[in-house]
Protein backbone atom coordinates (compact mmCIF):
# COMPACT_ATOMS: atom_id res chain seq x y z
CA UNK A 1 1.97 -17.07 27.10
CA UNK A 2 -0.07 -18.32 30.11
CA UNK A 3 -1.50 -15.00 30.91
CA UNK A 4 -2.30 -14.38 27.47
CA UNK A 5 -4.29 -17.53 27.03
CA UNK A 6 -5.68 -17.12 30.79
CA UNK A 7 -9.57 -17.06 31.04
CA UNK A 8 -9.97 -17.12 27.60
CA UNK A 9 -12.82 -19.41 26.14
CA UNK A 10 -12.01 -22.16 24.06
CA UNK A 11 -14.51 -24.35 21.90
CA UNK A 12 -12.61 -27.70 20.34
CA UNK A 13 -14.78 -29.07 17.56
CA UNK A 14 -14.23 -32.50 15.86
CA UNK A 15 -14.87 -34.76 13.57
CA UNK A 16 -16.67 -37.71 14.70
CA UNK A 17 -13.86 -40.00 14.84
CA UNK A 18 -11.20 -41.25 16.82
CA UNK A 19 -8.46 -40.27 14.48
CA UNK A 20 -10.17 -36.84 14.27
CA UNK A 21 -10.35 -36.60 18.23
CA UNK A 22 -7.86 -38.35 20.44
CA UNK A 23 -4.89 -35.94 18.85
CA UNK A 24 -6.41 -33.16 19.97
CA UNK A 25 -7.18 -34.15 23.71
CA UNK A 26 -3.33 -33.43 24.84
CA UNK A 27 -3.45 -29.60 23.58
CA UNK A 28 -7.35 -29.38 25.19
CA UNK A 29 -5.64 -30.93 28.78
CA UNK A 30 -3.12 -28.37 28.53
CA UNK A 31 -4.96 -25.09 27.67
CA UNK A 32 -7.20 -26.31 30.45
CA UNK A 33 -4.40 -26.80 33.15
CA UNK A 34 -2.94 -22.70 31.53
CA UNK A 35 -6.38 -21.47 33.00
CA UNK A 36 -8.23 -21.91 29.71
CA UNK A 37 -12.59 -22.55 30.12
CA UNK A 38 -12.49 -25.28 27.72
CA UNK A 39 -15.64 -26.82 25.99
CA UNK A 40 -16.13 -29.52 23.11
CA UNK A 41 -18.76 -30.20 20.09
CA UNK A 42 -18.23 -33.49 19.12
CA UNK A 43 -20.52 -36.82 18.76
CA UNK A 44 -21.63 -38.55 22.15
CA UNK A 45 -19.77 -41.16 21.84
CA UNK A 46 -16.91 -39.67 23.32
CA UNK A 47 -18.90 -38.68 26.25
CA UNK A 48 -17.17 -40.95 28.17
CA UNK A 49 -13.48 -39.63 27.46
CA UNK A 50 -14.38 -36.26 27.82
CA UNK A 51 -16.19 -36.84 31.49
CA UNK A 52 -12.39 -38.40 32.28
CA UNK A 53 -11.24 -35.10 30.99
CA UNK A 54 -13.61 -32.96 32.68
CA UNK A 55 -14.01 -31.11 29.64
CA UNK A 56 -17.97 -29.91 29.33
CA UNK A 57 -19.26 -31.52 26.16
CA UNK A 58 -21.88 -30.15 23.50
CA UNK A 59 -23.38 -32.93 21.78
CA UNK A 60 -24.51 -32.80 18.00
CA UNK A 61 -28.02 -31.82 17.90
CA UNK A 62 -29.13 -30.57 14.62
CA UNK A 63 -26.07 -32.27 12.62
CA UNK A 64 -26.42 -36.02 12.08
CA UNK A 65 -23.93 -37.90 14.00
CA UNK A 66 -21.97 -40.16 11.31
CA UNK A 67 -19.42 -42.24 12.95
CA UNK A 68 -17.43 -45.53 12.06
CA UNK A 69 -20.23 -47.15 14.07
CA UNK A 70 -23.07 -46.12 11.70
CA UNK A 71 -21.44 -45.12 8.94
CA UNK A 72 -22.53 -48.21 6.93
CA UNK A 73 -25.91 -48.21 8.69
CA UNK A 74 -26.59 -43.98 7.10
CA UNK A 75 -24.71 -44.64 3.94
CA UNK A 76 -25.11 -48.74 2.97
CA UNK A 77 -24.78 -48.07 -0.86
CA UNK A 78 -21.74 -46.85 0.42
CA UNK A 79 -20.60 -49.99 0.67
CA UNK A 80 -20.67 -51.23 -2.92
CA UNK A 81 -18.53 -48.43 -4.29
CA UNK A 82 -15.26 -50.25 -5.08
CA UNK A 83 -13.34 -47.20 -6.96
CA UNK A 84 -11.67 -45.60 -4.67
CA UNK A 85 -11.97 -41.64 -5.84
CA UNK A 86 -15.71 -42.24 -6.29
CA UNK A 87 -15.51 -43.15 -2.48
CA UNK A 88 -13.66 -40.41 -1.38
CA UNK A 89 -16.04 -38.05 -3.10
CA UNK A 90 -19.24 -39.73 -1.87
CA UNK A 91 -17.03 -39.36 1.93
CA UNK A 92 -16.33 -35.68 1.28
CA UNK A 93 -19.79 -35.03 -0.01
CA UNK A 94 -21.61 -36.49 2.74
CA UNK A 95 -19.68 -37.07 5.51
CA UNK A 96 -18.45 -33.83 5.71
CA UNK A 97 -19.43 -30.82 2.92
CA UNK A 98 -23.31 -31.44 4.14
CA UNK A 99 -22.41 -31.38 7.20
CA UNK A 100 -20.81 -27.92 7.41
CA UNK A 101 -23.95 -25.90 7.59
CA UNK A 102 -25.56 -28.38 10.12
CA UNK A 103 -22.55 -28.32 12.62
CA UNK A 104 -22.75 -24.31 12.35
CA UNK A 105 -26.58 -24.33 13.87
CA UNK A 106 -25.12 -25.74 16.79
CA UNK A 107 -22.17 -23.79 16.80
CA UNK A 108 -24.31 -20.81 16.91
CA UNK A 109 -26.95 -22.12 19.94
CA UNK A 110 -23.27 -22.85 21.88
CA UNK A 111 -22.02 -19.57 21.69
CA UNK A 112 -25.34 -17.73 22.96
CA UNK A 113 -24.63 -19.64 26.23
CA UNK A 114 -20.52 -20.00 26.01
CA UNK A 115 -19.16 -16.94 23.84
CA UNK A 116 -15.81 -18.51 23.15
CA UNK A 117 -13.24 -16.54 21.62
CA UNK A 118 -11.54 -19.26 19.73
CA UNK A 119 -12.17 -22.66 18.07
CA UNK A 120 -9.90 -25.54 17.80
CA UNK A 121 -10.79 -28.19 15.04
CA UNK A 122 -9.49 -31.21 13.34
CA UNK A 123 -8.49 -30.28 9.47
CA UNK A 124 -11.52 -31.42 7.84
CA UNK A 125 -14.18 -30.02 10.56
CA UNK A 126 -16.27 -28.53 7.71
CA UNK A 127 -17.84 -25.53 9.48
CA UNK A 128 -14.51 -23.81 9.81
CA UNK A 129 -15.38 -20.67 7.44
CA UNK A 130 -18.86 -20.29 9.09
CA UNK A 131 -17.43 -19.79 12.65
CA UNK A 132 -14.89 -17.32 10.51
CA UNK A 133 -17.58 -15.38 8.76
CA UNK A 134 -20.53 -15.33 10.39
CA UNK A 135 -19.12 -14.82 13.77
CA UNK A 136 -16.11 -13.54 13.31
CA UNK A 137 -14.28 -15.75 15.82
CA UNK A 138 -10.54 -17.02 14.53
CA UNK A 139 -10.38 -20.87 14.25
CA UNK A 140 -7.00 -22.84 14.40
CA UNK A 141 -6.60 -26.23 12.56
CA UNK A 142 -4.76 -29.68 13.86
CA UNK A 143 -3.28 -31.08 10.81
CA UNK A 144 -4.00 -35.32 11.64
CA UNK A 145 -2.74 -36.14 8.27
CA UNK A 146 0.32 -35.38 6.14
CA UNK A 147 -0.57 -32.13 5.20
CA UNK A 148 -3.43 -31.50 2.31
CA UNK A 149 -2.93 -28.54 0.59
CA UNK A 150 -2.51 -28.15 -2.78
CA UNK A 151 0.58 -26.69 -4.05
CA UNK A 152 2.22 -25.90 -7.34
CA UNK A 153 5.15 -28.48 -6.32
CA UNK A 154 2.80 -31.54 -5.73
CA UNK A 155 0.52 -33.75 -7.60
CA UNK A 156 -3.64 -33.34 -5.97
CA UNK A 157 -3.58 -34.60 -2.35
CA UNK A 158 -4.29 -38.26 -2.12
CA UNK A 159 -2.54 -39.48 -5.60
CA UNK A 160 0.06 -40.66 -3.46
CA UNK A 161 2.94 -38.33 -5.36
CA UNK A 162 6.51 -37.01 -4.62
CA UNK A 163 7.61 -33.63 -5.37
CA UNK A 164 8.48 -32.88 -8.75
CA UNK A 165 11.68 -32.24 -9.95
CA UNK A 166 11.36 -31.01 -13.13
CA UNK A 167 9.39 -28.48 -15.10
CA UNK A 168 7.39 -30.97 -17.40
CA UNK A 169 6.76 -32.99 -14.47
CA UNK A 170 5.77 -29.78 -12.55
CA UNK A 171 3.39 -29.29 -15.64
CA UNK A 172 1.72 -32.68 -15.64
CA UNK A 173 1.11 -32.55 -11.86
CA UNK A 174 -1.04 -28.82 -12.54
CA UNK A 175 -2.90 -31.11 -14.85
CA UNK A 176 -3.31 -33.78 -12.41
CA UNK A 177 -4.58 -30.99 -10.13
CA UNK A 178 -6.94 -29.44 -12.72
CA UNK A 179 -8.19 -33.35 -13.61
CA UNK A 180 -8.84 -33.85 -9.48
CA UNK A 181 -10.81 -30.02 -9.88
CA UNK A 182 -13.01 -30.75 -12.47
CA UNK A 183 -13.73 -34.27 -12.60
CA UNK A 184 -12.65 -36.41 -10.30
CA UNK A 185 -13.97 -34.75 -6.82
CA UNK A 186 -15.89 -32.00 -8.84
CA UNK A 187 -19.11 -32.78 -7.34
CA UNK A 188 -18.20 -32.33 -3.60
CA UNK A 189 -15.99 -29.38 -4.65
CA UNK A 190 -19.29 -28.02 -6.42
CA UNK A 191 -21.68 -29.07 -3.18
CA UNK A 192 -19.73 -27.06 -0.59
CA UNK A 193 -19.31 -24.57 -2.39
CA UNK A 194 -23.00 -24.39 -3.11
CA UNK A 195 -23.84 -24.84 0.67
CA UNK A 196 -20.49 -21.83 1.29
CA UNK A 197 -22.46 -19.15 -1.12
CA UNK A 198 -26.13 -20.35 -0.09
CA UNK A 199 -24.70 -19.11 3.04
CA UNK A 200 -23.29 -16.00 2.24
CA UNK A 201 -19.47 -17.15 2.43
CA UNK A 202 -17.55 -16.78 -1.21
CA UNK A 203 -14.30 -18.77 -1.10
CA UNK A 204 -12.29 -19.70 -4.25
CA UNK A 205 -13.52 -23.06 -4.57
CA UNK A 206 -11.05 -26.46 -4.13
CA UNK A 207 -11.05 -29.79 -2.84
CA UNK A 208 -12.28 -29.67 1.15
CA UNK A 209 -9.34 -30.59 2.67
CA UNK A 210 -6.94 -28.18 0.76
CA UNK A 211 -10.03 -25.54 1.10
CA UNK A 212 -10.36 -25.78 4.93
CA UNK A 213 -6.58 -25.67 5.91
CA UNK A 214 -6.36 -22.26 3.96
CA UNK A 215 -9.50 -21.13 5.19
CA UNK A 216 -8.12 -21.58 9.08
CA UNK A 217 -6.38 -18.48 10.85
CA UNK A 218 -3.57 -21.17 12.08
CA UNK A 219 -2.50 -24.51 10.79
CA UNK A 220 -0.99 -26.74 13.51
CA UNK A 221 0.20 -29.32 11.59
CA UNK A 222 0.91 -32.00 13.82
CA UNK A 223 4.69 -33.52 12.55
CA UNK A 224 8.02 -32.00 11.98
CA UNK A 225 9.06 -30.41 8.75
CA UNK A 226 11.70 -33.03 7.86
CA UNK A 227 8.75 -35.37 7.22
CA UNK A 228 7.04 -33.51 4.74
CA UNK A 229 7.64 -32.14 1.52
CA UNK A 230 9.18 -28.98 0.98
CA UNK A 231 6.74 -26.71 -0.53
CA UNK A 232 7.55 -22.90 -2.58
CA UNK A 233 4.47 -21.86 -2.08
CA UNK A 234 3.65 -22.98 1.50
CA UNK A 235 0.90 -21.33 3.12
CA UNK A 236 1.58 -18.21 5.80
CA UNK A 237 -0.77 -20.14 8.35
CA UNK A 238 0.94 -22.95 8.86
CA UNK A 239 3.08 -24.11 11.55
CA UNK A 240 4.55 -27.61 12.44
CA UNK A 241 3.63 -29.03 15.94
CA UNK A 242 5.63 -31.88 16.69
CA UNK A 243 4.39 -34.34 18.68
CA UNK A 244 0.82 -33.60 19.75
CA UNK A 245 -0.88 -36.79 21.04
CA UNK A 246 -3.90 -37.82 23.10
CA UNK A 247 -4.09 -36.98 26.87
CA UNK A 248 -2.36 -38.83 29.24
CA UNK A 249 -6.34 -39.14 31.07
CA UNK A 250 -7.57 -41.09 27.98
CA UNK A 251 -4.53 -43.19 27.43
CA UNK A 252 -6.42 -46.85 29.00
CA UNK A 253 -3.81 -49.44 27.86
CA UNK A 254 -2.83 -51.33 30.65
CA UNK A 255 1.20 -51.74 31.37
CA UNK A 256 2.45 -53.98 29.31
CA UNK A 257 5.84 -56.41 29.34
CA UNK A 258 6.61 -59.75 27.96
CA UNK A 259 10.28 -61.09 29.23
CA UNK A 260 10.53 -62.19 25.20
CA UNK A 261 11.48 -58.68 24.92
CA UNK A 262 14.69 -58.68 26.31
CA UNK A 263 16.00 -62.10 24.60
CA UNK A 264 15.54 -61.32 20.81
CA UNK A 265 17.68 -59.67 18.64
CA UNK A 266 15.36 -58.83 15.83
CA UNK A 267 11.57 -57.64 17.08
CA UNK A 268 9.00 -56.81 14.45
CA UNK A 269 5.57 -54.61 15.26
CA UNK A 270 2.69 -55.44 13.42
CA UNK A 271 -0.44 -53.04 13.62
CA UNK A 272 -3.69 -52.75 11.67
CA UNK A 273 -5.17 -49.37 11.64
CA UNK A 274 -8.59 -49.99 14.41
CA UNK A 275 -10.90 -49.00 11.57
CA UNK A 276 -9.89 -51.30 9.05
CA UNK A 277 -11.64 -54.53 10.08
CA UNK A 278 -10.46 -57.07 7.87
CA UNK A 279 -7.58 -58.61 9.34
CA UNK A 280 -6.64 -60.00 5.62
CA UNK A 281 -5.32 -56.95 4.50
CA UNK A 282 -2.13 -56.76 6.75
CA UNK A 283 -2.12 -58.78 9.87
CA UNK A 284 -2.21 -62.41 8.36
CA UNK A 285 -0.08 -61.77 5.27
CA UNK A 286 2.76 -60.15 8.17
CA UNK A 287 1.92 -62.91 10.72
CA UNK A 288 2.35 -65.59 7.69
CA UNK A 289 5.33 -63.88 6.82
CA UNK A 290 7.16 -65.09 9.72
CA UNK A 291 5.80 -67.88 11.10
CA UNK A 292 8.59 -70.46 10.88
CA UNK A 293 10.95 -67.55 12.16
CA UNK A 294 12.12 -68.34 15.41
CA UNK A 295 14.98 -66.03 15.80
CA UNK A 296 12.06 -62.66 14.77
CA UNK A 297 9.64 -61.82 18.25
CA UNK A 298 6.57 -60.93 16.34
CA UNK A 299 4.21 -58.89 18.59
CA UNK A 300 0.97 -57.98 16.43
CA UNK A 301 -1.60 -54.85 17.58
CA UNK A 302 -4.91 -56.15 16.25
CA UNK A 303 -7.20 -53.04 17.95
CA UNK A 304 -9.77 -55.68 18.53
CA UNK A 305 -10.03 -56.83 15.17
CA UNK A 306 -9.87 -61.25 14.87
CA UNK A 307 -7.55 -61.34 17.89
CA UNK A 308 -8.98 -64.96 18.95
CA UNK A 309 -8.27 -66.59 15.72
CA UNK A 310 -5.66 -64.68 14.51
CA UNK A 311 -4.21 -66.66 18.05
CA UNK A 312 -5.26 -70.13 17.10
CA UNK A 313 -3.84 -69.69 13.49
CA UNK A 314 -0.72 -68.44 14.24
CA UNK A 315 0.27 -69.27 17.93
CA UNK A 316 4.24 -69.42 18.68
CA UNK A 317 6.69 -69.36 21.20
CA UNK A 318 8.07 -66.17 19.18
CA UNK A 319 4.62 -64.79 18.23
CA UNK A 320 2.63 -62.47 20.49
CA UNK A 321 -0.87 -61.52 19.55
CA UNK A 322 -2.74 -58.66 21.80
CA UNK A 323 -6.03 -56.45 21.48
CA UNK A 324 -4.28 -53.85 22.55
CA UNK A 325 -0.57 -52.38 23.42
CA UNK A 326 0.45 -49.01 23.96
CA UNK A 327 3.28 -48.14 21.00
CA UNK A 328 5.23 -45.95 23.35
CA UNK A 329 5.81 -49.59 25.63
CA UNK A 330 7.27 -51.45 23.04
CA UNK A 331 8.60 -49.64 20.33
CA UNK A 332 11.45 -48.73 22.25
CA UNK A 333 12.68 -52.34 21.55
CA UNK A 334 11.64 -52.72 17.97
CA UNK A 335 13.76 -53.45 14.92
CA UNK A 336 10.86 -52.42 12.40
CA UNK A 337 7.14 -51.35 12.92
CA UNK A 338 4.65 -52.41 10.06
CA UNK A 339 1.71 -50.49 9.54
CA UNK A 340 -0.99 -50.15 6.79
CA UNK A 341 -0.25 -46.34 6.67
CA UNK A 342 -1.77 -45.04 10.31
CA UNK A 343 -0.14 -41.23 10.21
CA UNK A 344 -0.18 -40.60 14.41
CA UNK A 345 1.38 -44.43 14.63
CA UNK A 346 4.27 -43.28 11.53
CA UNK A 347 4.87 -40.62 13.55
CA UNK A 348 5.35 -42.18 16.90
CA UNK A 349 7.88 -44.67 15.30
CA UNK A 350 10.04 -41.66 13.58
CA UNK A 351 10.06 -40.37 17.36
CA UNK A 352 11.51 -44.03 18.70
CA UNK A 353 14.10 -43.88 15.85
CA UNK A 354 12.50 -47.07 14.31
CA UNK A 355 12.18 -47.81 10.89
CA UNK A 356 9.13 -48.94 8.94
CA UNK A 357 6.91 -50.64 6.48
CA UNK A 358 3.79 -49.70 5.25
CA UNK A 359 1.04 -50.95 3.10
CA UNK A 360 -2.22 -49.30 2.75
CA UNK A 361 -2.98 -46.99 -0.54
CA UNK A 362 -7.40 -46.24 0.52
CA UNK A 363 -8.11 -43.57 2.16
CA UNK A 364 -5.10 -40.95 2.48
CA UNK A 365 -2.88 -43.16 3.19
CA UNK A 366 -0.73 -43.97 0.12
CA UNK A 367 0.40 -40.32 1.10
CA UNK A 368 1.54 -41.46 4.43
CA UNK A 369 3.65 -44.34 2.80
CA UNK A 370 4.66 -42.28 0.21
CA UNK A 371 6.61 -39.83 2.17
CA UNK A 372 7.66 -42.97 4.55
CA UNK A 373 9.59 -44.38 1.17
CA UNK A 374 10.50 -40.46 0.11
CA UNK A 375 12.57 -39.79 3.19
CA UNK A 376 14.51 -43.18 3.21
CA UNK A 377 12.52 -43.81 6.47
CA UNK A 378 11.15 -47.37 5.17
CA UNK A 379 9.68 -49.30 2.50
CA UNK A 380 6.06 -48.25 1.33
CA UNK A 381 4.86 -51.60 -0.52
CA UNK A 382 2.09 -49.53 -1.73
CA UNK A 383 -0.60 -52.35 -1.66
CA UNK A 384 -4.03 -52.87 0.31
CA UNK A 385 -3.26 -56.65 -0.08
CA UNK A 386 0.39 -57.38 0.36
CA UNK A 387 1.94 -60.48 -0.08
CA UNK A 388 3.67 -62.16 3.20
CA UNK A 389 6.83 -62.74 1.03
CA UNK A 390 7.14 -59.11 0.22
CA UNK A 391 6.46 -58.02 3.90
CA UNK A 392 9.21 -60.83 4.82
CA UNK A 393 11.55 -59.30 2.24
CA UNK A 394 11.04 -56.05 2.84
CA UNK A 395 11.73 -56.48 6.66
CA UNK A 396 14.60 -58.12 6.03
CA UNK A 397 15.94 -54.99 4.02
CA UNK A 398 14.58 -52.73 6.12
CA UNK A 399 16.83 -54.19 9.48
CA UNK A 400 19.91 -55.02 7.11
CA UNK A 401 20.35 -51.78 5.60
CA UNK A 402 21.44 -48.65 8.65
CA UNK A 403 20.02 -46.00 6.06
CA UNK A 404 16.84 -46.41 7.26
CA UNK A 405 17.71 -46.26 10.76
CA UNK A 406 19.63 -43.33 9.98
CA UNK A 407 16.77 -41.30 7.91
CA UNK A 408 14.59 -41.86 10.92
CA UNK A 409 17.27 -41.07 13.90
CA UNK A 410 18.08 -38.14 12.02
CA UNK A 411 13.92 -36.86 11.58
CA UNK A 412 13.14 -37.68 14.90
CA UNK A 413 14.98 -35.08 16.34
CA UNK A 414 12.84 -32.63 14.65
CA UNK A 415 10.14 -34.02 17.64
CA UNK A 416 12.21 -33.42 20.69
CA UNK A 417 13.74 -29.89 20.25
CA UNK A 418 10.54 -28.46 22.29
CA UNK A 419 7.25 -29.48 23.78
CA UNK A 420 4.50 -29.62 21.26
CA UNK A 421 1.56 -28.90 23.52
CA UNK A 422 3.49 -25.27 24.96
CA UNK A 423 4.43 -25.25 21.42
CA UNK A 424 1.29 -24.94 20.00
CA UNK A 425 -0.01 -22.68 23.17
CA UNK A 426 2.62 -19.75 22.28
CA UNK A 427 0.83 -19.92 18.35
CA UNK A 428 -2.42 -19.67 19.63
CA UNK A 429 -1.75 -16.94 22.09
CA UNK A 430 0.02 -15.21 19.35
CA UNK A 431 -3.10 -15.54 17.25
CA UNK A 432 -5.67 -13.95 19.80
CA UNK A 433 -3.50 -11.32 20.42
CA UNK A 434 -3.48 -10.60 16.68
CA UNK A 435 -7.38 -10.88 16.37
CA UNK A 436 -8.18 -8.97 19.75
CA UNK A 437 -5.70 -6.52 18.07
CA UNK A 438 -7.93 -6.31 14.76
CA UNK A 439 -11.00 -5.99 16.16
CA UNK A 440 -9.27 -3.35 18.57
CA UNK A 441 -9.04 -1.47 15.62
């Protein structure tokens, strides 16, 4: 594997975002320490990370650099859009479908100077079939969701569905599909695939993150296969990486240990996903929820977000209240991790064998807490605004009943049988031998 990934040229390309980046940094350390030249087009505001990395970095140039730090600045009507489709088509529309065309003139200035012979992208890096078609260079995908494609077993991606189990309600989800098609997300489905033909590039046309996972040579999706749905029609490119996660070089939390660790039976997580800001939606209901709970060692994640009053509100002997703590330090003693639906964080508590909660429905991740409640690994409350009695009741049936304990002892070992970053280093080799092969021909 090493000598067939030796020398070669690698271009990762992301997403400006951290959930869109920081998974992929692990894989880029590797390939780099197998001999790889690896490069990156991202946004400058990892410039920083990437210097720790030593990983060259191609800023945006022609492309306009939307990030969670001006995304309200570029798009403030965005703002007052309250239904949550409608946001998720104005997202895919402009964050990403208008983009596509925009990343791809950089794309092409990089490879007159660095002709890579693969690119590495997050799942909704929207000049994937460019790089495919106009310069015929294969491009693998890192699934940082639950994976998006459509399928004839599943409701549209985002609705938040389980499987179906029967032929009517395989039926209504193909017209849930169709109704996602044409009217729901129809106009960023019809934009990129405007911008795809202006272009010369003629896909069959479908919502952008179904569209770019089949339009990838190789789908890394970063899980195991016990956590997601069984599919009949699941696609040939796709492969399940386990536990990719960010590079050990970018990992800044400081050690962390609080004696309180070692003298409670019961020890609840609470963490608020870094870009949601209001600290209403999860961490006061949960820190509410057991305030007068002496025997529970509460430790709440608030990513920056209200730490300082969150503190004076709710300050205990049994309550601990940090900026920042790295998961992998304390979930090793946790009863029950609450989350508003953060996939890499789901995932890192299915490794540590502890069960959850979740909350959030916006943005993707009613799927996460869907297949959290689907695989008897938690309770998804299914709520942006959850109640501190439900979050107390819910914990309390969460610790009491071994089920869920079980369901997530037994999925975790689906992340230990090999190492995810050689893992995904044997697929990739595999897939430049097949296009070097190809072209060959």
């Amino acid at each position: 594997m090493n000598e067939a990934l030796y020398g070669k040229k690698i271009l990762f390309a992301t997403v400006p975002d951290e959930r869109h980046f920081r998974p992929l940094t692990g894989l880029a350390e590797y390939l780099q320490a197998s001999g790889c030249d690896v490069r990156w087009y991202t946004s400058r505001i990892f410039e920083e990370l990437l210097k720790k990395l030593s990983i060259p970095h191609f800023v945006f140039t022609r492309a306009l650099d939307i990030n969670p730090a001006n995304l309200e600045y570029i798009f403030p009507e965005r703002i007052y859009i309250a239904d949550q489709p409608e946001k998720m088509n104005f997202d895919l529309l402009n964050i990403f479908a208008k983009r596509s065309s925009e990343y791809f003139a950089d794309i092409k200035t990089i490879h007159d100077s660095f002709p890579f012979d693969l690119m590495i992208s997050d799942n909704m890096f929207s000049a994937i079939p460019f790089v495919k078609a106009k310069l015929n260079i294969p491009v693998a995908t890192i699934g940082i969701t639950p994976l998006a494609t459509d399928s004839a077993d599943l409701g549209s991606y985002g609705m938040g569905l389980i499987p179906a189990v029967s032929t009517d309600q395989r039926d209504e989800y193909s017209r849930l599909r169709d109704f996602a098609a044409t009217a729901l997300y129809k106009r960023s489905i019809d934009a990129y695939d405007s911008v795809l033909k202006e272009n010369g590039i003629f896909m069959s046309p479908s919502i952008l993150y179904d569209q770019l996972i089949r339009a990838s040579d190789l789908h890394l999706q970063i899980g195991t296969a016990d956590f997601e749905y069984k599919r009949s029609d699941l696609g040939d490119n796709i492969r399940f990486a386990g536990a990719l996660s960010a590079a050990a070089a970018i990992q800044t939390a400081r050690k962390w240990f609080d004696k309180r660790l070692l003298h409670y039976d019961k020890i609840v997580i609470i963490e608020q996903c870094a870009a949601e800001k209001e600290s209403k939606k999860l961490l006061e209901p949960a820190l509410e929820a057991f305030k007068d709970s002496s025997n529970t060692l509460v430790i709440a994640v608030t990513n920056g977000n209200c730490t300082v009053a969150l503190r004076e509100k709710f300050g205990s002997p049994s309550t601990v209240i940090e900026n920042f703590i790295s998961l992998e330090q304390v979930l090793p003693y946790a009863s029950v991790y609450i989350t508003d639906g953060d996939y890499m964080a789901v995932n890192l508590s299915i490794r540590n064998q502890v069960p959850l909660i979740t909350t959030g429905i916006c943005n993707g991740k009613n799927e996460v807490g869907a297949r959290v409640a689907y695989f008897n690994c938690g309770i998804h409350l299914n709520t942006e605004l959850p109640e501190a009695e439900d979050i107390r009741e819910a914990t309390a049936k969460v610790i009491s009943n071994d089920q869920y304990k079980k369901s997530v002892s037994r999925i975790s070992k689906g992340f230990k049988w090999s190492d995810a970053n050689r893992l995904c280093a044997g697929y990739l080799a595999e897939l430049l031998h097949e296009s070097e092969f190809i072209q060959a021909k």
